[in-house]
N, C-alpha and C. Protein backbone atom coordinates (compact mmCIF):
# COMPACT_ATOMS: atom_id res chain seq x y z
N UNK A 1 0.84 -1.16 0.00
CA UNK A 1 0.00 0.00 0.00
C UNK A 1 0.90 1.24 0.00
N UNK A 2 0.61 2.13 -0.81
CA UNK A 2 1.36 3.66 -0.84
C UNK A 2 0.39 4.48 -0.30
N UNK A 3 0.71 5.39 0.24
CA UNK A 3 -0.16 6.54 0.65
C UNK A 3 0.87 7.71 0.36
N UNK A 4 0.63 8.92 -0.20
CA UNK A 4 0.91 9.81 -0.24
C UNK A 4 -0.25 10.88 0.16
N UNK A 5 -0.18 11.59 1.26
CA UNK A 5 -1.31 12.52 2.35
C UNK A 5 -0.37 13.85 1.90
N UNK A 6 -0.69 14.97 0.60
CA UNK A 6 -0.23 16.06 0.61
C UNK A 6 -0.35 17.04 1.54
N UNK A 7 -1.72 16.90 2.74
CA UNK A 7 -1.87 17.57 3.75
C UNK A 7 -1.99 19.71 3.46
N UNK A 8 -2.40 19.75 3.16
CA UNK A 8 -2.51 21.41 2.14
C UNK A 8 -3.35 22.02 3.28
N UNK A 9 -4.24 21.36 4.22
CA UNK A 9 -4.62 22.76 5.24
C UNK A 9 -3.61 21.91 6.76
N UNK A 10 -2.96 21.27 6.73
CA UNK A 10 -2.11 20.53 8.19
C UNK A 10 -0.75 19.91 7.60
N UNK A 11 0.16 21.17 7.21
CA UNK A 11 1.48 20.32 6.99
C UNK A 11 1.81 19.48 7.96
N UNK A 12 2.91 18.78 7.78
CA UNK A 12 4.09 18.26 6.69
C UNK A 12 2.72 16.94 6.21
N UNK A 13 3.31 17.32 4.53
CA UNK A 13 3.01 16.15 3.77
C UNK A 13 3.73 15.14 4.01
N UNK A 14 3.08 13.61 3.88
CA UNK A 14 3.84 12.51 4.32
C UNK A 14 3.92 11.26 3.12
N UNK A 15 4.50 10.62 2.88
CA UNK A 15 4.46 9.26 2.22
C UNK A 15 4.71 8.30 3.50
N UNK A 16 4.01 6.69 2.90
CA UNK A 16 3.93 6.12 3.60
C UNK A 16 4.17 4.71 2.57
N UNK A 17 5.07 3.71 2.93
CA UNK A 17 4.86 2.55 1.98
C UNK A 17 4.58 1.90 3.11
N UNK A 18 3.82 0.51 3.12
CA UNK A 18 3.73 -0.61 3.94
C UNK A 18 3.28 -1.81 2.53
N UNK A 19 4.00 -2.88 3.25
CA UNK A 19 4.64 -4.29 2.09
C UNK A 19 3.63 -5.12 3.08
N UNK A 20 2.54 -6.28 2.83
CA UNK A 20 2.69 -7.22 3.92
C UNK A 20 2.23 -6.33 5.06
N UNK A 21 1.42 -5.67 5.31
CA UNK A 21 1.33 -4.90 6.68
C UNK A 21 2.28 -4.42 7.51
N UNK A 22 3.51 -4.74 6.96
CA UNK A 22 5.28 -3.34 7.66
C UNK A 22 4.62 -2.82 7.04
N UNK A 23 5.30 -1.72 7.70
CA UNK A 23 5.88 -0.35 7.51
C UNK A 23 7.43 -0.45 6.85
N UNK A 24 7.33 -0.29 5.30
CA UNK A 24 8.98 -0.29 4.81
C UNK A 24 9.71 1.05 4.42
N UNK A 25 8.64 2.40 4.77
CA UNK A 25 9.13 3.42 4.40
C UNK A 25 7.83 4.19 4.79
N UNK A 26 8.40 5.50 5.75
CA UNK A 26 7.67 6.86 6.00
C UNK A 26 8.59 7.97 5.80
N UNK A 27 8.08 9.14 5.39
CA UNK A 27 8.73 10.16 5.51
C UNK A 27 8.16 11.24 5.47
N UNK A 28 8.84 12.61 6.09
CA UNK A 28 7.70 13.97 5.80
C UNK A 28 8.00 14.63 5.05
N UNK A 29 7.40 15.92 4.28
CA UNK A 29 8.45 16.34 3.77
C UNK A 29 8.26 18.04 4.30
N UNK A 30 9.80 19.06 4.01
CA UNK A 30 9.71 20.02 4.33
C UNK A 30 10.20 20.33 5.87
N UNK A 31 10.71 19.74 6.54
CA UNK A 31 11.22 19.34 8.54
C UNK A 31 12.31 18.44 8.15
N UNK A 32 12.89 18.60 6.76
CA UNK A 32 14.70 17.61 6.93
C UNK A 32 13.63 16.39 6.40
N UNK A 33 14.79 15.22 6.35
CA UNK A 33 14.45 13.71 5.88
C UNK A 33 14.70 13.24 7.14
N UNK A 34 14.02 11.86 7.40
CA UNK A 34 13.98 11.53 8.82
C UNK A 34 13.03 10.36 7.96
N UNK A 35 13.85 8.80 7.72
CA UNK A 35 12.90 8.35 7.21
C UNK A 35 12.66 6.94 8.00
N UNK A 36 11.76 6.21 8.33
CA UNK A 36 11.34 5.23 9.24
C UNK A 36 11.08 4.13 8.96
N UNK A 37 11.17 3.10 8.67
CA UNK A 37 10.50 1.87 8.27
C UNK A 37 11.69 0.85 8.25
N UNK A 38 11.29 -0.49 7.53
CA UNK A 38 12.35 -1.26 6.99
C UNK A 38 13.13 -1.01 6.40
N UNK A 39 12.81 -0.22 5.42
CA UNK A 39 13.54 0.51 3.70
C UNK A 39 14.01 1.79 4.32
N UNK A 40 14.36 2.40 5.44
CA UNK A 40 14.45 3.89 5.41
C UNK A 40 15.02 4.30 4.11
N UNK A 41 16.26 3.58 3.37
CA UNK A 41 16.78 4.37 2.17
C UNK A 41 16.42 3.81 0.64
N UNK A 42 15.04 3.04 1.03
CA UNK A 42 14.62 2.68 -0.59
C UNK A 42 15.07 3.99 -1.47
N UNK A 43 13.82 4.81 -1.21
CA UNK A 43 13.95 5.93 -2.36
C UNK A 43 15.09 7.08 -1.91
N UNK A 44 15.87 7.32 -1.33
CA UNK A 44 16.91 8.04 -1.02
C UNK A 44 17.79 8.43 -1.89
N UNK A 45 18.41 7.49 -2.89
CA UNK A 45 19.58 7.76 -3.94
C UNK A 45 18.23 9.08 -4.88
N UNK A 46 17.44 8.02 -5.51
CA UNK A 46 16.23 9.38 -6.31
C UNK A 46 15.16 10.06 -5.89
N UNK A 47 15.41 10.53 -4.49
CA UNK A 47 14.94 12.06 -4.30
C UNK A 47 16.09 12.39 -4.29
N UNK A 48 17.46 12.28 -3.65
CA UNK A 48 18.72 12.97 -4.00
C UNK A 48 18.62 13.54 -5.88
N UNK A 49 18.71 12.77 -6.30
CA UNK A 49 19.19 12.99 -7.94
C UNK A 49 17.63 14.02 -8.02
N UNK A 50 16.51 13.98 -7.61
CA UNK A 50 15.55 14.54 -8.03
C UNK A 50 15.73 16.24 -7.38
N UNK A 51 16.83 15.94 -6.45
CA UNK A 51 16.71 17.64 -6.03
C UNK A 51 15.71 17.89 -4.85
N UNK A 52 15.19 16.87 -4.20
CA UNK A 52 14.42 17.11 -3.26
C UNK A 52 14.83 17.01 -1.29
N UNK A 53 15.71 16.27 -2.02
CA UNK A 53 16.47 16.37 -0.08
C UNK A 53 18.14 16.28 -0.19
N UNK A 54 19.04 16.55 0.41
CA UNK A 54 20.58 16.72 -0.57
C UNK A 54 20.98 15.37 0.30
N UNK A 55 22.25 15.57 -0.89
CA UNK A 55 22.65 14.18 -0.45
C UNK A 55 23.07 13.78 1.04
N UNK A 56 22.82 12.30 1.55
CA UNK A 56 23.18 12.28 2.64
C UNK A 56 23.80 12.60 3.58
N UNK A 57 25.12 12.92 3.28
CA UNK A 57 26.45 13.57 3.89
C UNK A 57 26.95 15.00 4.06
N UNK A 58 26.05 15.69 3.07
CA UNK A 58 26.29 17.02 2.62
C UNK A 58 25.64 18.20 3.79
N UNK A 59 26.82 18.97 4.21
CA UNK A 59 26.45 19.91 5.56
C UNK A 59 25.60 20.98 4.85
N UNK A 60 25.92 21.45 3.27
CA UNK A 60 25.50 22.64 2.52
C UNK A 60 24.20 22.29 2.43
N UNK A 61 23.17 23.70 2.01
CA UNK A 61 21.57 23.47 2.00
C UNK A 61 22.15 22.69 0.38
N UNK A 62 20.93 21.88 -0.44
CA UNK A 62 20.49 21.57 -1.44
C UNK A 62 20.79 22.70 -2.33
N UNK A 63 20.08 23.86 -1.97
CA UNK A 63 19.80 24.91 -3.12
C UNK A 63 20.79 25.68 -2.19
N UNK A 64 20.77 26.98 -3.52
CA UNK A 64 21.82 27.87 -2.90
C UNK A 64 21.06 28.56 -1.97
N UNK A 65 22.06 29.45 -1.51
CA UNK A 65 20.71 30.24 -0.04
C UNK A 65 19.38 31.16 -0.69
N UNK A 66 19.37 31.65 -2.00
CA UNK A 66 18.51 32.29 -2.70
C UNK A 66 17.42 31.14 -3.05
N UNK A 67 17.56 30.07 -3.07
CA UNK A 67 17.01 29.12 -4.23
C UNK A 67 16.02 27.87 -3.06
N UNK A 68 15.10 28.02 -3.06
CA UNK A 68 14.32 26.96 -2.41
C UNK A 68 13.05 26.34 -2.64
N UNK A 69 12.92 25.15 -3.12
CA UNK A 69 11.36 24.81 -3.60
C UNK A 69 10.47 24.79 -2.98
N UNK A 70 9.24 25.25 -4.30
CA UNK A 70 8.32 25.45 -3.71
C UNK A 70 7.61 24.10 -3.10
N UNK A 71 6.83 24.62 -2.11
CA UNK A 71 6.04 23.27 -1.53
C UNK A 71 5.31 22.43 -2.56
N UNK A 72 4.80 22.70 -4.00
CA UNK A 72 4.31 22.44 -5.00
C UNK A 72 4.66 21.45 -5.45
N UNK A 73 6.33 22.50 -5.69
CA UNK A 73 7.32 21.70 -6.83
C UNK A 73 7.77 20.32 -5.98
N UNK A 74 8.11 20.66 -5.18
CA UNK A 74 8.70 19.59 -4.05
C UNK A 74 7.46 17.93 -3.96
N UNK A 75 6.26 18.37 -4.12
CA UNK A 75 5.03 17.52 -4.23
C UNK A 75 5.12 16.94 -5.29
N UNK A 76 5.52 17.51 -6.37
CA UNK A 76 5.45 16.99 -7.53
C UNK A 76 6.96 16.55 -7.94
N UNK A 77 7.58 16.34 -7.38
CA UNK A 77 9.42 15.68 -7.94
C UNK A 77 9.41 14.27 -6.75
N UNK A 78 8.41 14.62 -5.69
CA UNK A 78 8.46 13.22 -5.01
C UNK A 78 7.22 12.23 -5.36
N UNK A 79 6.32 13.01 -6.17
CA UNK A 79 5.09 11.91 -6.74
C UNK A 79 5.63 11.56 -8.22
N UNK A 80 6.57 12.15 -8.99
CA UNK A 80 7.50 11.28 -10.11
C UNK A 80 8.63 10.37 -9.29
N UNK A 81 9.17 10.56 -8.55
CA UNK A 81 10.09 9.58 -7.92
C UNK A 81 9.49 8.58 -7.67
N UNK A 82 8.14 7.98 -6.81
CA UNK A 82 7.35 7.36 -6.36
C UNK A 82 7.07 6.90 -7.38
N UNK A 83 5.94 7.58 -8.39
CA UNK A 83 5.60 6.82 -10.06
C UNK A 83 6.70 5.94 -10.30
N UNK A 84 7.97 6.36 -10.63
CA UNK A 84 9.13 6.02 -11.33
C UNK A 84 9.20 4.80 -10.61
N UNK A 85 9.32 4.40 -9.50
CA UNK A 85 9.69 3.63 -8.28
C UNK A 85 9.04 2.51 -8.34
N UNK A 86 7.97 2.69 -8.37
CA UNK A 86 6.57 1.62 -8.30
C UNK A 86 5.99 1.24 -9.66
N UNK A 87 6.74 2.17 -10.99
CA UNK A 87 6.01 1.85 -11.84
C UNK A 87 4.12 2.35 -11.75
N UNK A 88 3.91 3.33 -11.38
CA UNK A 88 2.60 3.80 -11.12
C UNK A 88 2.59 4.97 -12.51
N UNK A 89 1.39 4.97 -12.98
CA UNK A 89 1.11 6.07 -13.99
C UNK A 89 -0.45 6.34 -14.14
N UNK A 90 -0.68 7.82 -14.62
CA UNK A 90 -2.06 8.02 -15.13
C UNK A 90 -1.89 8.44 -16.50
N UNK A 91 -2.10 7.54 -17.61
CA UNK A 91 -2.06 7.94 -19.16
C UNK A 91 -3.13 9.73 -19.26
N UNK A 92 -2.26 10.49 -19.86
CA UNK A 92 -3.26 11.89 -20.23
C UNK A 92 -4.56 11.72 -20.60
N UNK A 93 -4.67 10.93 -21.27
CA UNK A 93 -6.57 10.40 -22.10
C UNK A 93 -7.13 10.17 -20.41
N UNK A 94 -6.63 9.50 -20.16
CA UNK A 94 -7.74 8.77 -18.94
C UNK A 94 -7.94 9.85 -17.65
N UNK A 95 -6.89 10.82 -17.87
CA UNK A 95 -6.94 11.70 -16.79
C UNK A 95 -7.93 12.93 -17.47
N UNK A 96 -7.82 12.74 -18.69
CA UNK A 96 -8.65 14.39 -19.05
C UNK A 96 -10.12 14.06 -19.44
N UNK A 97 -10.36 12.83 -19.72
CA UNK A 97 -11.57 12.26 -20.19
C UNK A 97 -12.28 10.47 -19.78
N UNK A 98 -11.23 10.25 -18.58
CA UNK A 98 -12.06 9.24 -18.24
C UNK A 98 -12.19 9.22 -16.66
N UNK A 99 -12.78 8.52 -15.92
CA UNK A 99 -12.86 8.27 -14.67
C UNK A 99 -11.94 7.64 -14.18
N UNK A 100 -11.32 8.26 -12.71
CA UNK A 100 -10.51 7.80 -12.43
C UNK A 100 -11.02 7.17 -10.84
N UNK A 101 -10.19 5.70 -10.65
CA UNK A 101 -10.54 5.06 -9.83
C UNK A 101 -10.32 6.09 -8.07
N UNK A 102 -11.17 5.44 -7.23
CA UNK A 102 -11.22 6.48 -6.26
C UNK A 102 -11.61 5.51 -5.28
N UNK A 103 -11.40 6.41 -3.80
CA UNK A 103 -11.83 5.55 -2.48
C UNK A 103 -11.73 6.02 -1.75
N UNK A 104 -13.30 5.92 -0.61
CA UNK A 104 -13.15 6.69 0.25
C UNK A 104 -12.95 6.05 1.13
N UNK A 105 -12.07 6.87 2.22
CA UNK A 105 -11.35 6.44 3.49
C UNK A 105 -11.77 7.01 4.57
N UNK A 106 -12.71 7.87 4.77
CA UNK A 106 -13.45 8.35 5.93
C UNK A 106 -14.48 9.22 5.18
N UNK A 107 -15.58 9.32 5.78
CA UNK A 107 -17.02 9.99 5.50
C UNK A 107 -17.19 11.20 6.85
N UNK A 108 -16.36 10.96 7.47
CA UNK A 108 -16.28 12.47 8.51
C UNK A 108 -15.05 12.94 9.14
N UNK A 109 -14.67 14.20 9.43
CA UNK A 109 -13.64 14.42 10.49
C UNK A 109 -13.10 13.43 10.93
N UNK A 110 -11.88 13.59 11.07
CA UNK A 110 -11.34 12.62 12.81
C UNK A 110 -11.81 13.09 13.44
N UNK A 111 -12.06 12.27 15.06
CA UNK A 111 -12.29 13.03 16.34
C UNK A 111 -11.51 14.47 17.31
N UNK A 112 -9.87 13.93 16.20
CA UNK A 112 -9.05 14.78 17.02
C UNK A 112 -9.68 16.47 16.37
N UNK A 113 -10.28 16.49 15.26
CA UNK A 113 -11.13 18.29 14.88
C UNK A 113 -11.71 18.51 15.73
């Protein structure tokens, strides 16, 4: 199961893989990398190469001190890493003119609102 929760009114956005009911990979994004599971460094080498968290070792920010992504862009270079990863895609036809599969996962608030 993948979950990706962009979270747009309660940052940090999160990914979540679980294999088999583990947990083989969590992470947030935007608060550093801090990643949890079995896999902490599945996807690690390509969000590095993608520009989204710097490389492991490196004391310097990613971007220069002028240069920082947007929360957007950053959403969208870790949902192609993920695609890329898993082999996941939405063909353009099916996204502009067909129905796309869906599911709902709660019908109200959590309790914690």
């Amino acid at each position: 199961m993948l979950i990706f929760d962009p979270r747009p009114d309660d940052p940090p956005s999160f990914f979540t893989y679980l294999a088999d009911g583990e947990l083989q990979l969590h992470f947030e994004l935007g608060f550093g990398y801090d990643p949890v599971g079995a896999q902490p460094d599945l996807l690690r080498l390509a969000l590095e190469a993608a520009g989204v968290i710097p490389p492991q070792d490196a004391i310097d920010d990613l971007l220069g001190e002028d240069e920082e992504l947007s929360t957007a862009e950053e959403k969208r270079r870790v949902l192609k890493v993920v695609g890329e990863h898993f082999g996941l895609s939405l063909p353009r036809q099916v996204i502009e003119s067909g129905q796309l599969p869906a599911v709902v996962t709660r019908t109200s608030p959590p309790s914690s609102w």
